[in-house]
C-alpha atoms as a PDB file:
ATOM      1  CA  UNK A   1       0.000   0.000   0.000  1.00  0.00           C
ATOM      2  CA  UNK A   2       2.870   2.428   0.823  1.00  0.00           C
ATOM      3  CA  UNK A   3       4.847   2.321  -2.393  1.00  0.00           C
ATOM      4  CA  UNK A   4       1.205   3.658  -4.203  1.00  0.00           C
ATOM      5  CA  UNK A   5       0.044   6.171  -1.944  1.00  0.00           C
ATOM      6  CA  UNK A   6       3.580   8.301  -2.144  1.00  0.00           C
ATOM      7  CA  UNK A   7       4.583  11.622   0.108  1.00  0.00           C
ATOM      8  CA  UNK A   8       0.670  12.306   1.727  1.00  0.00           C
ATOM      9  CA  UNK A   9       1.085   8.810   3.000  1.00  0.00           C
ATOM     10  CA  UNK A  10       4.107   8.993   4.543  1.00  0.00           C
ATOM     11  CA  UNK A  11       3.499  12.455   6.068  1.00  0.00           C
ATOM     12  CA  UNK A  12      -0.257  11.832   7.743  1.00  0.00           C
ATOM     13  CA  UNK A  13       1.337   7.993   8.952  1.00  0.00           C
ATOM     14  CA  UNK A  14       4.125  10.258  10.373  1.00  0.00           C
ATOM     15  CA  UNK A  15       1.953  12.466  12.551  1.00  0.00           C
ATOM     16  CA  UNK A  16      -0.078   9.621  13.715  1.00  0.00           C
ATOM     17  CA  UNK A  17       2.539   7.864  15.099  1.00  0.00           C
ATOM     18  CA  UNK A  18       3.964  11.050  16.474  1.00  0.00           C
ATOM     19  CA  UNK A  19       0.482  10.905  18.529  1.00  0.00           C
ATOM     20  CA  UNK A  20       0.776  14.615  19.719  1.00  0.00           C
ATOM     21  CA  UNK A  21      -2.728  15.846  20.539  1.00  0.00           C
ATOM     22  CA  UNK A  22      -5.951  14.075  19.070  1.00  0.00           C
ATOM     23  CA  UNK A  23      -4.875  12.445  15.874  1.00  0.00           C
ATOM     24  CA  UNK A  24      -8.185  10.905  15.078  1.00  0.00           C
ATOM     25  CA  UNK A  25      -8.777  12.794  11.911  1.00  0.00           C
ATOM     26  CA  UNK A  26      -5.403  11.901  10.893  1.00  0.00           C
ATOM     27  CA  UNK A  27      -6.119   8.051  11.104  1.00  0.00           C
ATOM     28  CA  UNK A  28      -9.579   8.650   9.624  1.00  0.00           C
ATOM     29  CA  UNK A  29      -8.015  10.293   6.227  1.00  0.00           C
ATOM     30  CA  UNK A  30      -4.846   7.502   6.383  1.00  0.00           C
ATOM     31  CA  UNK A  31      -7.739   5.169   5.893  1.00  0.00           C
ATOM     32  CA  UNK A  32      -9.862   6.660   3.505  1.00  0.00           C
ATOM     33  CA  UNK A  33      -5.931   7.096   1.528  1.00  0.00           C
ATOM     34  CA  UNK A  34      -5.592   3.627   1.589  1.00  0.00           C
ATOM     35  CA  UNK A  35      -9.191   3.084   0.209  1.00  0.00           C
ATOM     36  CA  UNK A  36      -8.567   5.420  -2.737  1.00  0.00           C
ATOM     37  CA  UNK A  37      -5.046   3.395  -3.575  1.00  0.00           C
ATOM     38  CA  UNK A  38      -7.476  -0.001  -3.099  1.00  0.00           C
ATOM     39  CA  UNK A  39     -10.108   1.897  -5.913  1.00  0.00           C
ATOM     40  CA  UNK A  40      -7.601   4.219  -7.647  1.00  0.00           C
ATOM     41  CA  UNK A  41      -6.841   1.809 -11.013  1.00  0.00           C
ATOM     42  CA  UNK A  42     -10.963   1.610 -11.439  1.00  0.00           C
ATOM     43  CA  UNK A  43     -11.540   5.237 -10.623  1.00  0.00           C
ATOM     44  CA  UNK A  44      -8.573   6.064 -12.931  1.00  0.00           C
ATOM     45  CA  UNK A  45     -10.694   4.378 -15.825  1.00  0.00           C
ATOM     46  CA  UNK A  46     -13.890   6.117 -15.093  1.00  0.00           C
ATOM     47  CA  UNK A  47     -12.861   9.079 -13.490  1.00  0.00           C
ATOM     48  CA  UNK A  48      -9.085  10.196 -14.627  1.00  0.00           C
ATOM     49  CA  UNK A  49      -8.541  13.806 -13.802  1.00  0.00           C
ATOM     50  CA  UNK A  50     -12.091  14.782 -11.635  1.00  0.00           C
ATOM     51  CA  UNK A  51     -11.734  14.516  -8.001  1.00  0.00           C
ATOM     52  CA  UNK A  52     -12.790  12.494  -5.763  1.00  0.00           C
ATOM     53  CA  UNK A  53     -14.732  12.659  -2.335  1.00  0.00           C
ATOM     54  CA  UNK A  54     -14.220   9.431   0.172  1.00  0.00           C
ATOM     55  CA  UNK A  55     -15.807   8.600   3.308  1.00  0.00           C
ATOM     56  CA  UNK A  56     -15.598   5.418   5.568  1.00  0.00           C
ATOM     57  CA  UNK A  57     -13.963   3.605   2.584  1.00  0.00           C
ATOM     58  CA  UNK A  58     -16.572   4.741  -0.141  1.00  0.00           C
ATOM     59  CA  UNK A  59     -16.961   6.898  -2.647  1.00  0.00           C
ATOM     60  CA  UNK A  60     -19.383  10.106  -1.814  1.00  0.00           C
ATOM     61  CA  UNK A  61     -19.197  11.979  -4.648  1.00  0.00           C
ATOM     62  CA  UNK A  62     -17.565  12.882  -8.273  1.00  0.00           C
ATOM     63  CA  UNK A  63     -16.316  16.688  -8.851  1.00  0.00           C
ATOM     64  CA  UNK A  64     -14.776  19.004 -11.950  1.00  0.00           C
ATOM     65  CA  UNK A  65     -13.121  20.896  -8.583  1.00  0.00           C
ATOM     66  CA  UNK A  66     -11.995  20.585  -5.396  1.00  0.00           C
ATOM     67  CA  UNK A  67     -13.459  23.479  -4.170  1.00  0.00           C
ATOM     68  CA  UNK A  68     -16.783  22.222  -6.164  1.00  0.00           C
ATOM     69  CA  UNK A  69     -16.170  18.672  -3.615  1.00  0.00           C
ATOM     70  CA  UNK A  70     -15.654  21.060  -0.896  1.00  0.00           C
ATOM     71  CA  UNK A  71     -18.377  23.212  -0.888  1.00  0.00           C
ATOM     72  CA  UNK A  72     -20.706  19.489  -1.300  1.00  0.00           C
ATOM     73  CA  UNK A  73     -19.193  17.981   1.314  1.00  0.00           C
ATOM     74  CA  UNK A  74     -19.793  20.357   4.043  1.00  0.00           C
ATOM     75  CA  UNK A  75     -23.144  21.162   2.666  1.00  0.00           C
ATOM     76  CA  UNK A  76     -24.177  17.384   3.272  1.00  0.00           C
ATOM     77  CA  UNK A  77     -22.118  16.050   6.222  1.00  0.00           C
ATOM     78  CA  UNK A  78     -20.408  19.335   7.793  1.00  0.00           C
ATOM     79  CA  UNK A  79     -16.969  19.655   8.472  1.00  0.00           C
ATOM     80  CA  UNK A  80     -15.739  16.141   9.008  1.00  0.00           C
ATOM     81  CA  UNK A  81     -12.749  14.271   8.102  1.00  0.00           C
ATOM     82  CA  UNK A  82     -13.360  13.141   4.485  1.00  0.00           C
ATOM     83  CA  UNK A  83     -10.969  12.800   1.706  1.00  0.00           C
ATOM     84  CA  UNK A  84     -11.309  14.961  -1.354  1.00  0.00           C
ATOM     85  CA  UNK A  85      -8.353  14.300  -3.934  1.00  0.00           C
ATOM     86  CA  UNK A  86      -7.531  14.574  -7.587  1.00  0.00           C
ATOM     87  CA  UNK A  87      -7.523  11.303  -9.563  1.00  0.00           C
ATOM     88  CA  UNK A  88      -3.970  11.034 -11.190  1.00  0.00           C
ATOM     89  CA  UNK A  89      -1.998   8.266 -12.377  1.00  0.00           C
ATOM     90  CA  UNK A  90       1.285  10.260 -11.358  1.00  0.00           C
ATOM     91  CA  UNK A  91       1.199  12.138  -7.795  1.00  0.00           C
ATOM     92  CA  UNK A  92       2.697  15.367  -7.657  1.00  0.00           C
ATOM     93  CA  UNK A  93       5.101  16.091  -5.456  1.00  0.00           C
ATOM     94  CA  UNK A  94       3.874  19.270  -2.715  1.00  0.00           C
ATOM     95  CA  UNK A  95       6.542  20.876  -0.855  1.00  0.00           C
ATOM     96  CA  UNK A  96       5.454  22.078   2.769  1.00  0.00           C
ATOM     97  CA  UNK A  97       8.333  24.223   4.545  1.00  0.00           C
ATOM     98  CA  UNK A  98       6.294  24.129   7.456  1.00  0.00           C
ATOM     99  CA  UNK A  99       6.391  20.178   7.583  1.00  0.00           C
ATOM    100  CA  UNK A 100      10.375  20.224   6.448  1.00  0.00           C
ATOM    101  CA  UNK A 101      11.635  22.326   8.659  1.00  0.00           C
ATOM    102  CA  UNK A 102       9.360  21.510  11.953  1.00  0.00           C
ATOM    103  CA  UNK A 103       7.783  24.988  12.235  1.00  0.00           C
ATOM    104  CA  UNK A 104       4.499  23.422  12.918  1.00  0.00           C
ATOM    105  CA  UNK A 105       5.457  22.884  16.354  1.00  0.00           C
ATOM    106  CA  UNK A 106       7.642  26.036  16.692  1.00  0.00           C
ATOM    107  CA  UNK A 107       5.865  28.818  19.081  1.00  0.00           C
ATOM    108  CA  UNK A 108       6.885  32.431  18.342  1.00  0.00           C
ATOM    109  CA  UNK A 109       6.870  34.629  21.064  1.00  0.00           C
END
């Protein structure tokens, strides 16, 4: 599962095993990652390039946008923990400074 779901993977599986605080919405989108790497080569055949909306292992909705899946989502279930995510064969690589360099436990006084 690993080797598929690349660097968004690795960094929400590194926070919950950091365990700092309540990580629960961490776990819940690890799994609903590992759900869209179970569906991704069937999605990628219906679906390449829309986005996708997952919750508890299932596919909630279909979207042109993000913002389109956004704006759904929270309309119908609030602001929970779902996964909303582009349907690509090749990931893209995101750079977060914040994440690199630890600042997102660094408190300026």
């Amino acid at each position: 599962m690993k080797a598929c779901s690349g660097y968004l993977y690795e960094l929400l599986s590194f926070f919950a095993r950091k365990g700092d605080g309540d990580m629960s919405e961490v776990k819940v989108l690890i799994k609903e990652l590992e759900a869209y790497n179970r569906m991704k080569e069937e999605l990628l055949k219906k679906y390449k390039d829309k986005v996708v909306a997952i919750k508890d292992g299932k596919v909630i909705g279909i979207y042109s946008s993000e913002e389109e899946a956004y704006k759904d989502i929270v309309e119908k279930y609030g602001p929970i923990p779902v996964l909303i995510k582009r349907i690509v064969r090749k990931e893209r690589l995101e750079y977060l400074p914040a994440y690199t360099y630890g600042l997102l436990s660094t408190v300026i006084r």
